[in-house]
N, C-alpha and C. Protein backbone atom coordinates (compact mmCIF):
# COMPACT_ATOMS: atom_id res chain seq x y z
N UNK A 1 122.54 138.23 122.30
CA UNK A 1 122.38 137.16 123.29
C UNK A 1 121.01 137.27 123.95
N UNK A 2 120.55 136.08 124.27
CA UNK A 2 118.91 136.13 124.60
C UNK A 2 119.24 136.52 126.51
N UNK A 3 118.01 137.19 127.20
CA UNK A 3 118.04 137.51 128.23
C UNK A 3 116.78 136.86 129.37
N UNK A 4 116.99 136.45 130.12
CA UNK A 4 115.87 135.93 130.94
C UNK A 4 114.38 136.27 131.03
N UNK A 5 113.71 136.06 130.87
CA UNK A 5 112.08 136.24 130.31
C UNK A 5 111.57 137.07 131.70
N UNK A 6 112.18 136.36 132.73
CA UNK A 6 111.44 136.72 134.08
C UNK A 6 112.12 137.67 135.10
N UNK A 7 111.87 138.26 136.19
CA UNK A 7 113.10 139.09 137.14
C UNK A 7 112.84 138.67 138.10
N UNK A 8 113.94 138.67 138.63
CA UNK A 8 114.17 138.31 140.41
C UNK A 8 112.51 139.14 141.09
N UNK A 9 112.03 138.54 141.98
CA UNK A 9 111.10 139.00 142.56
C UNK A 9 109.55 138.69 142.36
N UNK A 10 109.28 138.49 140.87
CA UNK A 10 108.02 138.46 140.09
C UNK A 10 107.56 137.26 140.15
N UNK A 11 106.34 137.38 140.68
CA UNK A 11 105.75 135.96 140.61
C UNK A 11 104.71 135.22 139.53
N UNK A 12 105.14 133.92 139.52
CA UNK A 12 105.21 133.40 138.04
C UNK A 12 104.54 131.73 138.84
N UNK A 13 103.78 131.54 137.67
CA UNK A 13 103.03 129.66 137.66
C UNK A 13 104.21 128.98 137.46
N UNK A 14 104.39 127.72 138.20
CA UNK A 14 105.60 126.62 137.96
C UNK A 14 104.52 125.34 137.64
N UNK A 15 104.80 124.93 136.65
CA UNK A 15 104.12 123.68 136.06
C UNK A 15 105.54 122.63 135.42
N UNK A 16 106.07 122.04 136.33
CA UNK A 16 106.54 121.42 136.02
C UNK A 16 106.52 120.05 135.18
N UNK A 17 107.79 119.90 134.19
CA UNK A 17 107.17 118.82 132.72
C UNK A 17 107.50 117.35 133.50
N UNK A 18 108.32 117.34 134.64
CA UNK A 18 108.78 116.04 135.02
C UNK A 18 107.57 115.79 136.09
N UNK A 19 106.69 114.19 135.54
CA UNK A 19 105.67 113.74 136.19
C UNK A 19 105.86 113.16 137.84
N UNK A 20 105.19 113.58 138.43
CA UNK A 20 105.77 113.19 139.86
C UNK A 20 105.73 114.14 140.71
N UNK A 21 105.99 115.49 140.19
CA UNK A 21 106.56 116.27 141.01
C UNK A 21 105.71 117.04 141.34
N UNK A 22 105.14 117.05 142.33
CA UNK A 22 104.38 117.89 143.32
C UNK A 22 104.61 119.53 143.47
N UNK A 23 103.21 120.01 143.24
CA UNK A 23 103.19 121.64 143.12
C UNK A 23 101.72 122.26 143.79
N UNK A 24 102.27 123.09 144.38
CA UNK A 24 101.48 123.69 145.55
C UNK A 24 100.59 124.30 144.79
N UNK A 25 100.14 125.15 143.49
CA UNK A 25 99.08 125.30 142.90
C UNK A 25 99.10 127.32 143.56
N UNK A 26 100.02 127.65 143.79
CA UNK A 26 99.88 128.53 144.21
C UNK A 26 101.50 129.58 143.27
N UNK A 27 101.46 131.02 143.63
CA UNK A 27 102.48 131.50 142.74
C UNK A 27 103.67 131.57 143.50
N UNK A 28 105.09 131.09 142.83
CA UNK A 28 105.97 130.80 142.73
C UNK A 28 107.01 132.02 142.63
N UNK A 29 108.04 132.64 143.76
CA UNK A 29 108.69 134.02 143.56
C UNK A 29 110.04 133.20 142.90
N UNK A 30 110.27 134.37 141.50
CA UNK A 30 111.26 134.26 141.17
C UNK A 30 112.66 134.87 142.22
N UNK A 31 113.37 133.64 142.66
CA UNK A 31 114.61 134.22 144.09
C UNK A 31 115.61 134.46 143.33
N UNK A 32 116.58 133.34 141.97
CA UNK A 32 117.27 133.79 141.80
C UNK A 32 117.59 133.48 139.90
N UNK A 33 118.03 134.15 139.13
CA UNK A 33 118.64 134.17 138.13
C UNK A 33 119.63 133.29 137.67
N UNK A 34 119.82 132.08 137.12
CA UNK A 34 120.29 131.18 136.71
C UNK A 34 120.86 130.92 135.52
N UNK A 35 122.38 130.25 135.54
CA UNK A 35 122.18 130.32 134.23
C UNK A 35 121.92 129.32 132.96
N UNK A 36 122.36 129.22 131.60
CA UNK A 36 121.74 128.34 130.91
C UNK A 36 122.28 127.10 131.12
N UNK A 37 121.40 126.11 130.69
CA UNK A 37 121.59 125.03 130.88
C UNK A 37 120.50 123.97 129.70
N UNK A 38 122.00 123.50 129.11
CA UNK A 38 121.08 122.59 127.86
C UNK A 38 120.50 123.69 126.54
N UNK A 39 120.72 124.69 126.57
CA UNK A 39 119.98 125.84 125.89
C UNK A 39 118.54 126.47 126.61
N UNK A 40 118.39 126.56 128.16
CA UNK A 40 117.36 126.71 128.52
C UNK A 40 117.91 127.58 129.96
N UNK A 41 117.55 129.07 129.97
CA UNK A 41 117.76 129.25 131.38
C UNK A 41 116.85 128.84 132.43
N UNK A 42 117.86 128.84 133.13
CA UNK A 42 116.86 128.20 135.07
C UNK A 42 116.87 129.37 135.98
N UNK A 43 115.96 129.23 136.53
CA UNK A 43 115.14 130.19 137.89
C UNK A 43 115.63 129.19 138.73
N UNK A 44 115.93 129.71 139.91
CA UNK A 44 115.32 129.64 141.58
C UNK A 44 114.14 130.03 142.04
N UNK A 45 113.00 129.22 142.30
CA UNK A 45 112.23 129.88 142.43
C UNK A 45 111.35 129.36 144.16
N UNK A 46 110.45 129.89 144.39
CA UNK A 46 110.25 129.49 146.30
C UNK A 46 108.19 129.80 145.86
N UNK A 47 108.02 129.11 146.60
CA UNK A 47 106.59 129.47 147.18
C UNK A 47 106.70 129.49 148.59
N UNK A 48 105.83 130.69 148.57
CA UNK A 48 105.92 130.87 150.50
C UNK A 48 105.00 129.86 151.05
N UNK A 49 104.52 128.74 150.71
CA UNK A 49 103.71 127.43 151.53
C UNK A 49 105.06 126.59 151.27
N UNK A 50 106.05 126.32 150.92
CA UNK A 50 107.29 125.56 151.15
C UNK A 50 108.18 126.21 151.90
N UNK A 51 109.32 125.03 152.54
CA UNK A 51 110.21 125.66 153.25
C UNK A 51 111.64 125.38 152.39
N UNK A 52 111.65 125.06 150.95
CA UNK A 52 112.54 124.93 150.19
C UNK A 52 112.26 125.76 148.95
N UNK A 53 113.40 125.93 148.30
CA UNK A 53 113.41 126.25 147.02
C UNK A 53 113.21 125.37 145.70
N UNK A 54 112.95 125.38 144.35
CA UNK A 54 113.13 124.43 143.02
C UNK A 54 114.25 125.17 142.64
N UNK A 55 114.16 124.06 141.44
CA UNK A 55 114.67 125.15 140.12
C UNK A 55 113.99 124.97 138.94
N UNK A 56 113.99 125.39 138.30
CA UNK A 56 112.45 125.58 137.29
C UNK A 56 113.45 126.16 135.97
N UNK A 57 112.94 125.20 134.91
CA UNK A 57 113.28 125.96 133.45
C UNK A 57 112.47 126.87 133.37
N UNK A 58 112.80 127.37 132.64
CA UNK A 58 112.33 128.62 131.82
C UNK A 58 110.97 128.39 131.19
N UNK A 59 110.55 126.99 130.50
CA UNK A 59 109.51 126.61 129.77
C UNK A 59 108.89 125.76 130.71
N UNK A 60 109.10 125.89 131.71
CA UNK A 60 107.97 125.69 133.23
C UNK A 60 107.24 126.45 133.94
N UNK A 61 107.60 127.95 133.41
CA UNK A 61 107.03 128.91 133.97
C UNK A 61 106.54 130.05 133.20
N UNK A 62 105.13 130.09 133.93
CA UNK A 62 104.47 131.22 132.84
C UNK A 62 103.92 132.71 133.57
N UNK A 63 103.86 133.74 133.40
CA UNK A 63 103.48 134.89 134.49
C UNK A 63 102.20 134.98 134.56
N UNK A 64 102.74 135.34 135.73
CA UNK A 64 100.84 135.02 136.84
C UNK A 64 100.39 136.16 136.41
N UNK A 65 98.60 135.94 136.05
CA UNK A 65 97.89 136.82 136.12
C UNK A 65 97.33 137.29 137.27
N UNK A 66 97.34 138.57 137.41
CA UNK A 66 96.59 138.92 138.91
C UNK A 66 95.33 138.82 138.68
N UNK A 67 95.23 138.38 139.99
CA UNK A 67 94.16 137.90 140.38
C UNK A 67 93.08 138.82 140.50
């Protein structure tokens, strides 16, 4: 069985595929572990310049390089 790419905590780029949707351009903490959906797991994920959470596929998010 395949296992989540990312871990709770690690911060990761959210580039979301649905047009419209507004992104702070900044890195994205993985909050919570999700599960599949459609054949694709989902994150919870937060940027600390929002006061909400997303949810983010899996093929929306790529790991941040430090800076």
């Amino acid at each position: 069985m395949s296992r989540h790419k990312f871990k709770v905590g690690q911060l990761v780029d959210f580039a979301p595929a649905r047009p419209g949707v507004p992104i702070s351009g900044r890195p994205y903490e993985v909050i919570r572990l999700l599960p599949v959906e459609a054949g694709e797991f989902l994150y919870r994920v937060k940027s600390r310049s929002e006061t909400f959470e997303r949810v983010a596929k899996e093929s929306e998010l790529s790991r941040r390089e430090p800076a």
